[in-house]
Protein backbone atom coordinates (compact mmCIF):
# COMPACT_ATOMS: atom_id res chain seq x y z
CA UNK A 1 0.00 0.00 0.00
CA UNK A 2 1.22 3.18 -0.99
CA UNK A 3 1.20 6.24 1.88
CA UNK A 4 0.43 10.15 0.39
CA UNK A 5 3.67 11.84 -0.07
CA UNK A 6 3.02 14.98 2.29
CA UNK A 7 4.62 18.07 0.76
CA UNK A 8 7.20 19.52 3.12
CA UNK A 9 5.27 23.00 2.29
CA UNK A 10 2.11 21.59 3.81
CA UNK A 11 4.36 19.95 6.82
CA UNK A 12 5.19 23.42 7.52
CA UNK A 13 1.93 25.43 7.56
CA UNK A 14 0.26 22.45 9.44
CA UNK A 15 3.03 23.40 12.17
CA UNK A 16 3.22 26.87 11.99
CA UNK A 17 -0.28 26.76 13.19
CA UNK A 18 0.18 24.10 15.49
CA UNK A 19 2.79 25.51 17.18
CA UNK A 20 0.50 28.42 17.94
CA UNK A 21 -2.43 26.06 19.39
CA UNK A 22 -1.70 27.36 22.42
CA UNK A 23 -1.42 30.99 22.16
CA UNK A 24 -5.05 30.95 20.96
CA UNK A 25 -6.24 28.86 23.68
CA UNK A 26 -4.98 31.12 25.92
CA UNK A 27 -6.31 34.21 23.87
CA UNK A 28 -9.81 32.47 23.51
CA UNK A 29 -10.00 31.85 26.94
CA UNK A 30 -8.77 35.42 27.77
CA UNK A 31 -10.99 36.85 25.39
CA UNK A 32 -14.14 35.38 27.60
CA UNK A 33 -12.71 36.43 30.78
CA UNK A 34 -10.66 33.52 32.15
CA UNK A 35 -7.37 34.23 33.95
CA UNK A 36 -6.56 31.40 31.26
CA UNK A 37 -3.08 30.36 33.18
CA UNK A 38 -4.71 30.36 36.45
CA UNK A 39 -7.22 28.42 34.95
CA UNK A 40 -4.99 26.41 32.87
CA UNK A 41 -2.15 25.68 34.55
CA UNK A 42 -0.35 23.62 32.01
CA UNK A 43 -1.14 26.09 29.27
CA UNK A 44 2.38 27.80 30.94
CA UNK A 45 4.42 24.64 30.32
CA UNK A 46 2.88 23.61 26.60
CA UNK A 47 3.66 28.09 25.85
CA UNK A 48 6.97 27.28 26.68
CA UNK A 49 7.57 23.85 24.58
CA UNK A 50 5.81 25.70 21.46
CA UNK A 51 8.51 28.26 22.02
CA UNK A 52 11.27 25.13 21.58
CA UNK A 53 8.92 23.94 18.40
CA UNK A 54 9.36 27.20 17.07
CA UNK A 55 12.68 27.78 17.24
CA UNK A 56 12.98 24.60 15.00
CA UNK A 57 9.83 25.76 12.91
CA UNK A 58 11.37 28.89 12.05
CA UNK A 59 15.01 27.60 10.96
CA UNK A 60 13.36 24.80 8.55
CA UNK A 61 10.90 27.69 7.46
CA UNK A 62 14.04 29.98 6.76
CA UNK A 63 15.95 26.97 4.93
CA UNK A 64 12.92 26.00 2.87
CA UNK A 65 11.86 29.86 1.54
CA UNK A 66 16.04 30.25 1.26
CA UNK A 67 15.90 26.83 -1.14
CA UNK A 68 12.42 28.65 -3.12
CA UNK A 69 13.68 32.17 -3.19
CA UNK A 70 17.32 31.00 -5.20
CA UNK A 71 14.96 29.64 -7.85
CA UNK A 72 13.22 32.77 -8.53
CA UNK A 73 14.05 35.40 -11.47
CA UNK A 74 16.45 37.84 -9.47
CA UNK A 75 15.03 41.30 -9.30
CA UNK A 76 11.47 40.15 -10.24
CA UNK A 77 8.61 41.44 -8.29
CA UNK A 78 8.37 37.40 -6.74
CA UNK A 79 11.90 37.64 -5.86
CA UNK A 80 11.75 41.05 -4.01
CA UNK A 81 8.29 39.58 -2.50
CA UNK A 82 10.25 36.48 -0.89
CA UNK A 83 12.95 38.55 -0.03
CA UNK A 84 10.80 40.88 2.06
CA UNK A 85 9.61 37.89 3.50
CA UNK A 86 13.17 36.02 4.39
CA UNK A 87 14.36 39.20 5.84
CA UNK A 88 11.45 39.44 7.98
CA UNK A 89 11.70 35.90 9.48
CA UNK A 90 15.44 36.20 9.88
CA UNK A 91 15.17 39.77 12.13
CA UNK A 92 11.83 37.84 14.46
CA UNK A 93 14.79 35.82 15.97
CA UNK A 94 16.75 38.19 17.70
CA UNK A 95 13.78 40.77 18.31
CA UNK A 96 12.15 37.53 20.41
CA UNK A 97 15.00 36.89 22.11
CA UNK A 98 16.77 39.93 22.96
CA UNK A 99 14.25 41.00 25.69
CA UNK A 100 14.13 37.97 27.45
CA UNK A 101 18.24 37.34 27.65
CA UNK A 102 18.65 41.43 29.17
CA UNK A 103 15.22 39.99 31.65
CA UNK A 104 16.78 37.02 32.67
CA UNK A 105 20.38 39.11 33.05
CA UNK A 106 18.31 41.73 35.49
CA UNK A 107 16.30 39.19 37.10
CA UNK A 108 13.18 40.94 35.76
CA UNK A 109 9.79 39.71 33.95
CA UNK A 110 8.62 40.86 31.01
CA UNK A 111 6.24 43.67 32.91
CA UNK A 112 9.13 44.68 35.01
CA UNK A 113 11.73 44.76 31.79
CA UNK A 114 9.34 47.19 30.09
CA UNK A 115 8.00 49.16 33.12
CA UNK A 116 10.00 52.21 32.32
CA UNK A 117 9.43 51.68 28.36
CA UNK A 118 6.52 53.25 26.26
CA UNK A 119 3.58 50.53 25.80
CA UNK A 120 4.13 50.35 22.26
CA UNK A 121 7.22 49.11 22.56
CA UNK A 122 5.59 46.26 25.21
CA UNK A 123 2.76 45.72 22.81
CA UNK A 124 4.98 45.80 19.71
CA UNK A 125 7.31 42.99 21.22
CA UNK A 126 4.35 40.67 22.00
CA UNK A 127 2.75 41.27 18.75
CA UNK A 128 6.42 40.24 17.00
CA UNK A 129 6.21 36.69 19.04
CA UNK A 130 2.49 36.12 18.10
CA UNK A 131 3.24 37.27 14.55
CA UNK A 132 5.98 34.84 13.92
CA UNK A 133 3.65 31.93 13.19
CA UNK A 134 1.42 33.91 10.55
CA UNK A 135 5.06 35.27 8.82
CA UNK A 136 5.67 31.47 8.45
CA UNK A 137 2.66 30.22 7.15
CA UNK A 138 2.64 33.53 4.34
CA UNK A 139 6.54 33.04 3.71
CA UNK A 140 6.31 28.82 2.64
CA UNK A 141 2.73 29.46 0.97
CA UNK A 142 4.31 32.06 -1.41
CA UNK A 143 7.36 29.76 -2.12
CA UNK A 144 5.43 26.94 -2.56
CA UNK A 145 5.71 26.15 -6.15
CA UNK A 146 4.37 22.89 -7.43
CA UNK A 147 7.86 21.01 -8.61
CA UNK A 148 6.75 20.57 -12.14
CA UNK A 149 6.04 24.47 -12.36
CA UNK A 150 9.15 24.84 -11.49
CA UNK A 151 11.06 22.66 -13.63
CA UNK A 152 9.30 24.29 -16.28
CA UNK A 153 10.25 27.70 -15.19
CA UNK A 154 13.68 26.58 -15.23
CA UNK A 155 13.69 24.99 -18.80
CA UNK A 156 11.78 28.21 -20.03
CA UNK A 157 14.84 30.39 -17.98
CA UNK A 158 17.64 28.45 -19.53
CA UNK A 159 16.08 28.73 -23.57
CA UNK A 160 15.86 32.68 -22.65
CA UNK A 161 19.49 32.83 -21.52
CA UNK A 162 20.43 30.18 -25.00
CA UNK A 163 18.26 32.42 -27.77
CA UNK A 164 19.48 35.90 -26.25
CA UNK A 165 22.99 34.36 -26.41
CA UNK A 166 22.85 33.15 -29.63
CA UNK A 167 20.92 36.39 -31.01
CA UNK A 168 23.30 38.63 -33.25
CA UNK A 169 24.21 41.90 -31.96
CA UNK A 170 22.99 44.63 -34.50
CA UNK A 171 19.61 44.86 -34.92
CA UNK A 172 17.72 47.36 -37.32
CA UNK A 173 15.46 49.63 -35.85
CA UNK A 174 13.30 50.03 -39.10
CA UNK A 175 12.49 46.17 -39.73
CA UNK A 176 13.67 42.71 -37.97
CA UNK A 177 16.91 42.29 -39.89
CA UNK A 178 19.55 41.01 -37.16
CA UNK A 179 23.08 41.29 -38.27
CA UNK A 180 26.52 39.61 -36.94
CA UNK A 181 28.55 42.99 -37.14
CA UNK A 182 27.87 47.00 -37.74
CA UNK A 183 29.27 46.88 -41.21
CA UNK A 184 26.62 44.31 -42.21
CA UNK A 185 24.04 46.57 -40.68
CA UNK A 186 25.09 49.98 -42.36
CA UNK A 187 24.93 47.87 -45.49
CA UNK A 188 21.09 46.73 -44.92
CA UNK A 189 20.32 50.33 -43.71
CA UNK A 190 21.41 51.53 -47.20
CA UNK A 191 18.66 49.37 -48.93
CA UNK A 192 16.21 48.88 -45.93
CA UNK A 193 12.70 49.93 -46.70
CA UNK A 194 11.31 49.22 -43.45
CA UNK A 195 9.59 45.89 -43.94
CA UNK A 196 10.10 42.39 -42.75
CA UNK A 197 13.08 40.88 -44.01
């Protein structure tokens, strides 16, 4: 019996989300007035094991879009796109983990770390670690490309590279005579009427 083949694309958003189960548990229960880790004890403990998930996530998310975004047609609008995207993902690393190393080096919590701060530095920070999920789920769905689109793109790449190689030089402006050298298009110009040749 033959199993599905799973795309590694699809392995990705699937945990992306899943990784963030517990966020919106916690939100949801929040949201209809639950002290939700009071409530939930072990909602603490599974927040801090999706943290080691996506630490993992987010390197095989980075390696994956790295792998799609080499394939793409440099300076085209997907390339800038994916780019944008990579760059993103790279900098939610260190802006995640920066506040909690200086914490744990004061001995402070996250309220205490940002007491003195405005509160839209606070709320920006937390937004950054509940955004990360929805960056990696956005990043892998634009670089999915099925594998036979892009074997085709790369076919299609490589004739454009051959035909403008192999394309003469001098090219007159008045018709679609292509010549090998300027002194074979000064002579056509001479006689040229500005048809198809």
């Amino acid at each position: 019996m033959n199993l599905p083949t799973i795309k590694q694309s699809t392995l990705l958003k699937v945990a992306a989300v899943s990784v963030a189960a517990p966020r919106y548990m916690g939100a949801f229960g929040y949201a209809v007035g639950l002290g939700t880790i009071s409530t939930v004890p072990w909602l603490a403990t599974a927040e801090i094991w999706s943290g080691a998930a996506m630490a993992v996530l987010e390197g095989w998310a980075l390696a994956y879009t790295m792998g799609r975004w080499r394939l793409l047609k440099p300076g085209s609008m997907q390339w800038y796109t994916l780019l944008l995207m990579l760059l993103l993902l790279a900098a939610t690393i260190p802006l995640i983990a920066t506040p909690y190393l200086v914490g744990e080096q004061m001995g402070l919590k996250a309220a205490g770390l940002f007491a003195g701060m405005p509160a839209w530095v606070q709320y920006g920070w937390t937004f950054i670690v509940s955004a990360v999920p929805v960056l990696i789920v956005m990043a892998v769905g634009f670089a999915d490309v099925d594998e036979t689109e892009q074997r085709v793109a790369a076919v299609q790449r490589k004739q454009t590279i051959t035909q403008a190689e192999s394309k003469p030089g001098f090219a007159c402006e008045r018709c679609d005579y292509q010549g090998s050298s300027r002194q074979g298009l000064n002579a056509h110009r001479r006689y040229c009427k500005g048809g198809a040749r």
